[in-house]
N, C-alpha and C. Protein backbone atom coordinates (compact mmCIF):
# COMPACT_ATOMS: atom_id res chain seq x y z
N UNK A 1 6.79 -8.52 -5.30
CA UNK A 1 6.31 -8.47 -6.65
C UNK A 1 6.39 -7.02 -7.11
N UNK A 2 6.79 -7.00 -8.36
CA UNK A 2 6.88 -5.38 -9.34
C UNK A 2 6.48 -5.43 -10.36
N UNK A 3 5.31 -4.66 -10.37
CA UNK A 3 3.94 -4.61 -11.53
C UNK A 3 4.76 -3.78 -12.53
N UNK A 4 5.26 -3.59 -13.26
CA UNK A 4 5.65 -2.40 -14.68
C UNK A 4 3.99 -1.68 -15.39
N UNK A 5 4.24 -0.89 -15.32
CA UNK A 5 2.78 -0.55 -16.28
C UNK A 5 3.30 -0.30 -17.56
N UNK A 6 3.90 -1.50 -18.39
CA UNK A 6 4.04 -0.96 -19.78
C UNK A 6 3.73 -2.64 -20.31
N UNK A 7 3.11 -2.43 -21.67
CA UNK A 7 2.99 -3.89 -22.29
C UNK A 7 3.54 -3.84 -23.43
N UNK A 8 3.62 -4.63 -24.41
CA UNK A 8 4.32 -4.82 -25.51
C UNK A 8 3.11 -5.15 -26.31
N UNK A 9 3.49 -4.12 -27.91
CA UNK A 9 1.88 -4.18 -28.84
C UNK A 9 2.44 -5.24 -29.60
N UNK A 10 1.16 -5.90 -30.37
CA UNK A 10 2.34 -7.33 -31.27
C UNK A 10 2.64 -6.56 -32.33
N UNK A 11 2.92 -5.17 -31.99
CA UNK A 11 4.30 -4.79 -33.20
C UNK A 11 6.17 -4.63 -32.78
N UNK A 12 5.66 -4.85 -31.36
CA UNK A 12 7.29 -5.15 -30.84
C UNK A 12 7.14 -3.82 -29.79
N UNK A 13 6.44 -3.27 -30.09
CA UNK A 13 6.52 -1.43 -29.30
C UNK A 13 6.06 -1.81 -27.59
N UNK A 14 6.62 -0.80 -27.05
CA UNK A 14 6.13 -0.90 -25.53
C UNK A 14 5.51 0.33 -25.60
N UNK A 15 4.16 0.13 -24.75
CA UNK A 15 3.58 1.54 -24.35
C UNK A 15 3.03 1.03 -22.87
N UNK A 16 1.84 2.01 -22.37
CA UNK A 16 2.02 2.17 -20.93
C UNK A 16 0.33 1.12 -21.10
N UNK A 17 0.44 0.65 -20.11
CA UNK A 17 -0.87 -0.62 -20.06
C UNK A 17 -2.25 0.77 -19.57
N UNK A 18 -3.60 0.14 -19.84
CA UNK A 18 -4.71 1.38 -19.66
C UNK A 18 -4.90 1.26 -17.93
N UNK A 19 -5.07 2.39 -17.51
CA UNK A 19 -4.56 2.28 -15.73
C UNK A 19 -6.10 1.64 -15.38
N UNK A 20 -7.26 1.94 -16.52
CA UNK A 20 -8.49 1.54 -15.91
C UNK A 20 -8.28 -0.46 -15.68
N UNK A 21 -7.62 -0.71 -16.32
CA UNK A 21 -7.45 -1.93 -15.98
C UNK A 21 -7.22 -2.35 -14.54
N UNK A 22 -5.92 -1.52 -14.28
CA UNK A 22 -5.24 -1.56 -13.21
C UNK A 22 -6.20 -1.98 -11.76
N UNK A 23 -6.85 -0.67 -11.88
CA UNK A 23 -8.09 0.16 -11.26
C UNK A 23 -8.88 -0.88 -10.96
N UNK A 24 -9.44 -1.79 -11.81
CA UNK A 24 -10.56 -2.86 -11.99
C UNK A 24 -10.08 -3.14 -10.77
N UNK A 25 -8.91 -3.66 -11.20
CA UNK A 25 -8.33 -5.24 -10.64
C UNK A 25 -7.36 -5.19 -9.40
N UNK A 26 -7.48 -3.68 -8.91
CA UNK A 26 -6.75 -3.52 -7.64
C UNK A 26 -6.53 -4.17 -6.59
N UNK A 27 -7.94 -4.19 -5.68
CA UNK A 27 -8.22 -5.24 -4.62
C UNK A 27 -7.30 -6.84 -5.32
N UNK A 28 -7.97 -7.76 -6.34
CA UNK A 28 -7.34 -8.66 -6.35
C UNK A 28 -5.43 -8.32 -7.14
N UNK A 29 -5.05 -7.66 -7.11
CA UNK A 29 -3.61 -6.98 -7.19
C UNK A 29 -2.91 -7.32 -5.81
N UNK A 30 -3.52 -6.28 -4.73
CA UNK A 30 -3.10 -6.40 -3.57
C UNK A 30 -2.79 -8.01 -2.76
N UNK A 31 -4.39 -8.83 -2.94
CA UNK A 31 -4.49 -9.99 -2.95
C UNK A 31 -3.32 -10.64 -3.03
N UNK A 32 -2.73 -10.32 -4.54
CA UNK A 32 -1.60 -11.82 -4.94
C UNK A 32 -0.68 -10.98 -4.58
N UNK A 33 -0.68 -9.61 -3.97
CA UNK A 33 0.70 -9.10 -3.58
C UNK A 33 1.09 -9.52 -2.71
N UNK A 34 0.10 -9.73 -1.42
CA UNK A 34 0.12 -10.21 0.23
C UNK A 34 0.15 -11.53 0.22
N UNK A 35 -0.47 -12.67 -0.79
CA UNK A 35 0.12 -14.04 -1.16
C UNK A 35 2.01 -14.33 -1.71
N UNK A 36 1.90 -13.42 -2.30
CA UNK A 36 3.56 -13.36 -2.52
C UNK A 36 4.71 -13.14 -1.56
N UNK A 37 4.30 -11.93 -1.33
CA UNK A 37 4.82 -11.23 0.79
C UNK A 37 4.80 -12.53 1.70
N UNK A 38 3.84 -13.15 1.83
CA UNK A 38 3.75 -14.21 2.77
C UNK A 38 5.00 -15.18 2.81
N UNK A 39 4.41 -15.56 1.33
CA UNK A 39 5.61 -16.35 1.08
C UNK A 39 6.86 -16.30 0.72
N UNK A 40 7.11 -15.34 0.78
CA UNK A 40 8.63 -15.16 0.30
C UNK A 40 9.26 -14.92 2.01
N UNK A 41 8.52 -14.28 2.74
CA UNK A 41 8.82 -13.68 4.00
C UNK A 41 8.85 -15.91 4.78
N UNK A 42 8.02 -16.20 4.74
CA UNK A 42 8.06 -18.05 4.64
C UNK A 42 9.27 -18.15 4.18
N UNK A 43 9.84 -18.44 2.90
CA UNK A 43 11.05 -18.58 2.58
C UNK A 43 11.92 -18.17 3.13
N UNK A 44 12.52 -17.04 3.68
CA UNK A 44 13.08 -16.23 4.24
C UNK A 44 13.52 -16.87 6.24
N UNK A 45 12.61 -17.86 6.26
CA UNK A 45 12.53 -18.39 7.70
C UNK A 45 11.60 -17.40 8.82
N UNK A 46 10.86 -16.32 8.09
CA UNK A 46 10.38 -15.85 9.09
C UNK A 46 9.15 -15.99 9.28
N UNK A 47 8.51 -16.35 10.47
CA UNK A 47 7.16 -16.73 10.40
C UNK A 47 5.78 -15.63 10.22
N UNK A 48 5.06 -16.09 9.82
CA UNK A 48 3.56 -15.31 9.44
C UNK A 48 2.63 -15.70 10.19
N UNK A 49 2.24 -14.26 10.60
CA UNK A 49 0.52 -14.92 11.05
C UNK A 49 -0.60 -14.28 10.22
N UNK A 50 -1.39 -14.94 9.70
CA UNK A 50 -2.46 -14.52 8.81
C UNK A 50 -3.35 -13.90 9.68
N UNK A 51 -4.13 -12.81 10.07
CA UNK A 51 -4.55 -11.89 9.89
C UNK A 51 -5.79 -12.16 10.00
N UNK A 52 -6.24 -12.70 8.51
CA UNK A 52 -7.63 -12.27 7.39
C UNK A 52 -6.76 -13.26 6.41
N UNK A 53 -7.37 -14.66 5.83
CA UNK A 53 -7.22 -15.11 5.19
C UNK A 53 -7.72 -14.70 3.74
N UNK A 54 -9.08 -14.12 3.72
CA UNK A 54 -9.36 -13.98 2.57
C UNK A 54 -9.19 -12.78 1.76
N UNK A 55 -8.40 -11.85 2.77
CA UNK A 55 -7.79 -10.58 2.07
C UNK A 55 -6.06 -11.04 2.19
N UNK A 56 -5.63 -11.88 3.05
CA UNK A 56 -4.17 -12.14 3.12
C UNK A 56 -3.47 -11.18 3.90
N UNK A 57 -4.23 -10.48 5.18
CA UNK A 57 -3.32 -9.45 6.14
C UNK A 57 -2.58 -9.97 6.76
N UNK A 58 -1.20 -9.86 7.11
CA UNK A 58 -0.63 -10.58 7.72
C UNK A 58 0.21 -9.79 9.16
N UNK A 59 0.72 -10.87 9.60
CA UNK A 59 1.75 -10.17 10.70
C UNK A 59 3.20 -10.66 10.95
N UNK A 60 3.87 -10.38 11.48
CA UNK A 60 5.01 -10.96 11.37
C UNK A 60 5.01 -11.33 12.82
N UNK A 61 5.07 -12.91 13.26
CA UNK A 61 5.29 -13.37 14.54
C UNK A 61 6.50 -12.95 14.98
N UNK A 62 6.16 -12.36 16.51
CA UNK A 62 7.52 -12.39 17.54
C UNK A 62 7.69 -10.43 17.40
N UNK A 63 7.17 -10.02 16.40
CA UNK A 63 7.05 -8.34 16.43
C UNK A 63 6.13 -8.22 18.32
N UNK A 64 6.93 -7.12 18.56
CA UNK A 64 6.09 -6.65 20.03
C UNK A 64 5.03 -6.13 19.57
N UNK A 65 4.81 -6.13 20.05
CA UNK A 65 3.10 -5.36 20.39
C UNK A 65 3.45 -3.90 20.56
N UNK A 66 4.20 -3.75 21.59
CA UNK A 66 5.27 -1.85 21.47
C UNK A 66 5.54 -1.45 19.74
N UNK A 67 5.84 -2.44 19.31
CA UNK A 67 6.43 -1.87 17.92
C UNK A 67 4.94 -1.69 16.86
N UNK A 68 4.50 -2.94 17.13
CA UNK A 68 3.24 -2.80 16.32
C UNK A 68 2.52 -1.34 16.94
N UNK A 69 2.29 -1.06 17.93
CA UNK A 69 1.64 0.43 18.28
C UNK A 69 2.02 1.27 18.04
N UNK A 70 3.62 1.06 18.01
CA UNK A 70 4.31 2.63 17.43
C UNK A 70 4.23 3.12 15.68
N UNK A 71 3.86 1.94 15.03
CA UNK A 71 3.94 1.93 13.78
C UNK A 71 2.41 2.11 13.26
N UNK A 72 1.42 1.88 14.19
CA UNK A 72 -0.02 1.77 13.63
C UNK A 72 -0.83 2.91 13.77
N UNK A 73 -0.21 4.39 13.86
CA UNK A 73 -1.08 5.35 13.68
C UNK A 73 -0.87 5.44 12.36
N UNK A 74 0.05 5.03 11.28
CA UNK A 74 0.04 5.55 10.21
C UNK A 74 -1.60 5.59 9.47
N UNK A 75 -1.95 4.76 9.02
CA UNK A 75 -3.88 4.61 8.53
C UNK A 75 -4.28 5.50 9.28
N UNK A 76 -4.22 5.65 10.05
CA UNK A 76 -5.37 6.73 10.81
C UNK A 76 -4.86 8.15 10.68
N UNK A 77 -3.49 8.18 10.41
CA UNK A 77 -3.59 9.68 10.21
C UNK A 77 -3.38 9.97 9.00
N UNK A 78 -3.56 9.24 7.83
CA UNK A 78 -3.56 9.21 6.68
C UNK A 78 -4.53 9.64 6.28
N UNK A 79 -5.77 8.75 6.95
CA UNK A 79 -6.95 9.24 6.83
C UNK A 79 -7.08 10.70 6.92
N UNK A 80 -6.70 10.94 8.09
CA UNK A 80 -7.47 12.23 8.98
C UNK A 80 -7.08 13.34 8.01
N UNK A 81 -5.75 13.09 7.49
CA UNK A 81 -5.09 14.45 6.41
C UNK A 81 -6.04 14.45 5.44
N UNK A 82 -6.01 13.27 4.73
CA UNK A 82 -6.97 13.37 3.38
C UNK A 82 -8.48 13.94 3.40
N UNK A 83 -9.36 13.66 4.52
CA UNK A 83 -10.45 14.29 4.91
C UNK A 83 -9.84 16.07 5.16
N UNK A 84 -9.20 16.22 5.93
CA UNK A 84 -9.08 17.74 5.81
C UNK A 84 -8.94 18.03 4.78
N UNK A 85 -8.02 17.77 3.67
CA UNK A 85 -7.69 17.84 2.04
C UNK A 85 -8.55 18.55 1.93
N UNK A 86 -9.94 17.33 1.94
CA UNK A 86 -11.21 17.04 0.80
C UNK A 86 -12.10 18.42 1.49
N UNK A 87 -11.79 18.40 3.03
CA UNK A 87 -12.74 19.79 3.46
C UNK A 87 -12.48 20.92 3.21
N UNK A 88 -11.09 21.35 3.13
CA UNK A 88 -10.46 22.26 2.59
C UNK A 88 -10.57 22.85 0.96
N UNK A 89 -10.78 21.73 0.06
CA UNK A 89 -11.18 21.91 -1.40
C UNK A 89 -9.34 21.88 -1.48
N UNK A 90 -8.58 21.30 -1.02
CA UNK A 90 -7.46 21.24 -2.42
C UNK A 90 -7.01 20.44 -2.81
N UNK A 91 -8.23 19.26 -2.97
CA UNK A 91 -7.99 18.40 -4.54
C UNK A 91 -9.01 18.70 -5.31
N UNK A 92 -8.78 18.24 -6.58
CA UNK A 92 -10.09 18.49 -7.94
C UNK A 92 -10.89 17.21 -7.68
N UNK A 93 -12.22 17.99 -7.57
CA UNK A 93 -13.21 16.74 -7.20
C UNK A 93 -13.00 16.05 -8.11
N UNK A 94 -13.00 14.31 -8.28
CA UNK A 94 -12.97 13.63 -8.55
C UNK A 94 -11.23 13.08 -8.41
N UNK A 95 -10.64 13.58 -7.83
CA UNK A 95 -9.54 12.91 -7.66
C UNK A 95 -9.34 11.59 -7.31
N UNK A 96 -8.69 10.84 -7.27
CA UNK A 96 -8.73 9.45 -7.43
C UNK A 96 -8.20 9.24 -5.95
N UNK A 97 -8.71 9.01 -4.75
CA UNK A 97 -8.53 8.09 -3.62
C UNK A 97 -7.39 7.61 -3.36
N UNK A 98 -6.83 6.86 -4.33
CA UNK A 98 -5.49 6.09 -3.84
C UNK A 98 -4.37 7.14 -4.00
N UNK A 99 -4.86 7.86 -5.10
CA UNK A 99 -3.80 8.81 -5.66
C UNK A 99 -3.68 10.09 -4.27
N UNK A 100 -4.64 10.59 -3.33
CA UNK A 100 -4.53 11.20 -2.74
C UNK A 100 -4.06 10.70 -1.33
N UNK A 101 -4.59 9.44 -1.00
CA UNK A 101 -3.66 8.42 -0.16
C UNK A 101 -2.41 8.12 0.03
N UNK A 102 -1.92 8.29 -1.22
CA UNK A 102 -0.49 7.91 -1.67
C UNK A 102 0.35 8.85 -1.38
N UNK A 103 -0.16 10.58 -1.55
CA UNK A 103 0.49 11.90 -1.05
C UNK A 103 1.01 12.05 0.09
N UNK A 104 -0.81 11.56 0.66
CA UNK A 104 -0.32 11.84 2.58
C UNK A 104 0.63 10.62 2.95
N UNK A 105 0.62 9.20 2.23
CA UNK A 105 1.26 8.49 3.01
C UNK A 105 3.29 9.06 2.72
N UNK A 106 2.96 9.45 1.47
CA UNK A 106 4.89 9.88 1.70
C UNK A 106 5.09 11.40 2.45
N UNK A 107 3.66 12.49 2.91
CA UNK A 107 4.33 12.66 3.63
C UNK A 107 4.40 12.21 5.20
N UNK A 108 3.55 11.41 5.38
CA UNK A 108 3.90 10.72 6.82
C UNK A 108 5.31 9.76 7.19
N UNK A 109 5.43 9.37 5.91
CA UNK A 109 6.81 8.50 5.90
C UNK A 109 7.87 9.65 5.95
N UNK A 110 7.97 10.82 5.79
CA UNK A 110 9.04 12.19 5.82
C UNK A 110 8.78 12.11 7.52
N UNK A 111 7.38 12.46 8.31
CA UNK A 111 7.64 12.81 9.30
C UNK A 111 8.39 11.31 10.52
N UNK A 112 7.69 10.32 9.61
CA UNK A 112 8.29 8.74 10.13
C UNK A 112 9.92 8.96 10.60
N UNK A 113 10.51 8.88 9.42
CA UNK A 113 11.97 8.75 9.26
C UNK A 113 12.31 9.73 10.29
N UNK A 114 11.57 11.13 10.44
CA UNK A 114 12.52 12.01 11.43
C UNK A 114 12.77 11.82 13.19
N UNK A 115 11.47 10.95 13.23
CA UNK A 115 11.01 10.39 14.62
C UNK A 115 12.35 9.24 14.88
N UNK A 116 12.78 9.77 16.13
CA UNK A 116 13.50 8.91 16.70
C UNK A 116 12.86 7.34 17.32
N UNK A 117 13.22 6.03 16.86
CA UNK A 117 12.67 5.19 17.06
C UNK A 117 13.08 4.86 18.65
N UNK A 118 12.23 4.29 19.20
CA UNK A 118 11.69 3.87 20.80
C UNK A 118 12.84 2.36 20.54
């Protein structure tokens, strides 16, 4: 699924949708994102294992367990950067969480890609 953040005014114009909306409605965003993922990855012939039904986490059956470990420090060191960030003072308090999440995760995906895969 690909959210656009722009709507159409009923004068024909496109402008950018209010992000507080967005914001509200995140959690259930993610929701119908991981309902969609499921199923399309279903379509696709590949099987799912649900996780957490009522958040929709899923897994992909027949992944090793090696691979799943090599791939699952990402959250945790996502974390760990953003707390130094916040101890350090270099974001503006009140920075928005996802928005500072979103930093460290591309650059962990820079140091990802350089790592030779197992």
């Amino acid at each position: 699924m690909f959210v656009l953040n722009v709507v159409r005014t009923e004068d024909g114009d496109w402008k950018a949708n209010d992000p507080l909306t967005i914001y509200q409605y995140q959690k259930s965003l993610g929701l119908l994102y991981r309902q969609e993922l499921a199923y399309e990855l279903g379509r696709r012939s590949f099987e799912v294992k649900i996780l957490d039904r009522s958040l929709m986490f899923i897994e992909l059956k027949g992944v090793s367990a090696e691979l799943l470990e090599y791939f699952s420090p990402r959250r945790a060191a996502i974390e760990a950067q953003v707390a130094i960030w916040k101890e350090e003072g270099k974001f503006v308090l009140g920075a928005p969480r996802p928005a500072i999440s979103c930093f460290a995760a591309s650059i962990w995906r820079s140091l990802m890609a350089a790592r030779p895969v197992v």
